[in-house]
Every structure is written in C-alpha cells, then in structure tokens.
Protein backbone atom coordinates (compact mmCIF):
# COMPACT_ATOMS: atom_id res chain seq x y z
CA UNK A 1 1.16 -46.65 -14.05
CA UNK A 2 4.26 -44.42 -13.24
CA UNK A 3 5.00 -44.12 -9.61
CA UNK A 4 3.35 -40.60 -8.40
CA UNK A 5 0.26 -42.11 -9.57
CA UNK A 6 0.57 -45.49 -7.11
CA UNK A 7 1.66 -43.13 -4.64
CA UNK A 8 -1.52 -41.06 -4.85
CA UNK A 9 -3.37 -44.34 -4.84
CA UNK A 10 -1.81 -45.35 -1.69
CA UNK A 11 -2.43 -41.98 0.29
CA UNK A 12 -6.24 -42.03 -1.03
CA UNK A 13 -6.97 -45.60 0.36
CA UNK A 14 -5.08 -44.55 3.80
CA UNK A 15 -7.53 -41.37 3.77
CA UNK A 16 -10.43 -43.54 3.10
CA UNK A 17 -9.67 -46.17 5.59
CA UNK A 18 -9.27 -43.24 8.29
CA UNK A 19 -12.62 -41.88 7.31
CA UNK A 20 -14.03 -45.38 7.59
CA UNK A 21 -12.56 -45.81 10.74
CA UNK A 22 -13.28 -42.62 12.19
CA UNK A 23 -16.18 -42.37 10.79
CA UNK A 24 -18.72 -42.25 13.99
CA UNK A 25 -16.37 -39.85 16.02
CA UNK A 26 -16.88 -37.28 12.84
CA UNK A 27 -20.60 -37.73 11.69
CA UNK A 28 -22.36 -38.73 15.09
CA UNK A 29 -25.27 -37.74 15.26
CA UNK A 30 -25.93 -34.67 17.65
CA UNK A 31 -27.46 -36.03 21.09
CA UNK A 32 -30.29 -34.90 22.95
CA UNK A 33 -28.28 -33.40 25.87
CA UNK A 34 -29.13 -34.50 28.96
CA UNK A 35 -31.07 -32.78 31.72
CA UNK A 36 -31.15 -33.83 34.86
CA UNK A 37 -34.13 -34.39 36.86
CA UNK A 38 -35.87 -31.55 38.60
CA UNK A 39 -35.68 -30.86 42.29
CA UNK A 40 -38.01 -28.93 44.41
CA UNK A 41 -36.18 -25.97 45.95
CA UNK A 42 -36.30 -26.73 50.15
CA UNK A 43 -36.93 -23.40 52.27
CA UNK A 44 -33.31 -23.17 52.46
CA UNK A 45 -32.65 -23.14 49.23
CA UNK A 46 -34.98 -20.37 48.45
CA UNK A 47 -32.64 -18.19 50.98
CA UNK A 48 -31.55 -14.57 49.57
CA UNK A 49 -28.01 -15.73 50.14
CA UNK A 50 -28.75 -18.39 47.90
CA UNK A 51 -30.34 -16.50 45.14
CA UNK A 52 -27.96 -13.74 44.40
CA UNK A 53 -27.45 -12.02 41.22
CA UNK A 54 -23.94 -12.77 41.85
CA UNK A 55 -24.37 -16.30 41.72
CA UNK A 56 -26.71 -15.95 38.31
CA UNK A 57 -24.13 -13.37 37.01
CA UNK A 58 -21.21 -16.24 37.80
CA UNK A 59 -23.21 -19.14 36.45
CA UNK A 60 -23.93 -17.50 33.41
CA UNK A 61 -20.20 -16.18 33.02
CA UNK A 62 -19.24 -19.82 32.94
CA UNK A 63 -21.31 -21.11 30.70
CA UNK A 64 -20.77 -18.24 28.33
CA UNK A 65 -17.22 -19.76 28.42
CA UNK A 66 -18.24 -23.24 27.73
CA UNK A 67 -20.21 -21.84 24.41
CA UNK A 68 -16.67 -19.76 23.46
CA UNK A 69 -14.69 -23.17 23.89
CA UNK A 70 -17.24 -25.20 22.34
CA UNK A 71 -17.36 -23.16 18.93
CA UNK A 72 -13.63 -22.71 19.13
CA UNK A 73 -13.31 -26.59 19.25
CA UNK A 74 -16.50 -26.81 15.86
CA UNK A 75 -14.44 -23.99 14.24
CA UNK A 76 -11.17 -26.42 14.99
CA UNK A 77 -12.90 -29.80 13.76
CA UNK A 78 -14.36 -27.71 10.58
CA UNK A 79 -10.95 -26.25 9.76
CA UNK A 80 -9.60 -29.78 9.61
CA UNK A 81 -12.19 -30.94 7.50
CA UNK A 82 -12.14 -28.65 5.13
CA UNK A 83 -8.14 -29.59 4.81
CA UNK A 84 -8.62 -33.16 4.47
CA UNK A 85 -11.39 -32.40 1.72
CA UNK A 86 -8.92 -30.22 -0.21
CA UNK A 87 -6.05 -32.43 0.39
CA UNK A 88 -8.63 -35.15 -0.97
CA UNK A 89 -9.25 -33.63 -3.90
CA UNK A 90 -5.83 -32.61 -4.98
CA UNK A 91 -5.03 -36.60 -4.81
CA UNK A 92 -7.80 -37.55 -6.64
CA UNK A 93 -6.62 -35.51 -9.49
CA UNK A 94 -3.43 -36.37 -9.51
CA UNK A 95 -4.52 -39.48 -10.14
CA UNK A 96 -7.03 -38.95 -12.51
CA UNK A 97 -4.17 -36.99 -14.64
C-alpha cells in the first residue's frame, strides 16, 4: 500500500469515529415538544388590554422568527452533511483505486 492510500485510510477511520461519537447529537430522534400545562384565564386576564391584536400580532411575529432561525439552522446542519457525505465518498474511492 503506497502512502495516499494509508492516508485515505486514516482520514476515513477519523470520519467514522466522529460519526460514532457524534452520533446521537446528529440522528436523535425528534422529541415530542413540550407543552406546558394549561391555566385558566383569571378575570384579569381576560381584560381588553390584555387581549390585543397587538399582542397576538407581536407573539406571532416572534415566533415566525424562531421558525426562520430554526430552518436556517436544518438548512445549516443539512449543508454539512451533505459535505461530509461527499467528502466520504471521494475517500472511499481513493482508496478503493
């Protein structure tokens, strides 16, 4: 075995051992999310002040956000997968030629 090929080798078993090690971080299974328990609204609560479409229009502005930085960050983490498969690949056949 010439040297490229031990090199390859060695860069396959470090990608392996990573994906071993990493392993639950990148294929955990998606959790149930949790909701908290529910509350029964007091007379205050039910207040005009309270209920505004300003507050709804503001609550649902920032969750709209969460969703746009939570498919930025699956976009990220697919992005890198997809490299790691490619770079995978290209070392397995360089050492399979």
């Amino acid at each position: 075995m010439d040297l490229t090929m031990w090199i390859a080798l060695f860069i396959i078993a470090v990608v392996v051992v990573l994906l071993i090690k990493f392993r639950k971080k990148l294929f955990r299974k998606r959790e149930k999310p949790f909701l908290p328990a529910q509350t029964e609204m007091t007379h205050e609560a039910m207040t005009p002040e309270a209920v505004t479409t300003e507050n709804v229009k503001a609550k649902m502005d920032l969750v709209l956000a969460q969703v746009d930085s939570l498919r930025t960050q699956y976009e990220t983490l697919n992005q890198r997968a997809q490299t790691i498969e490619s770079m995978v690949r290209e070392m397995y056949n360089m050492a399979k030629s």
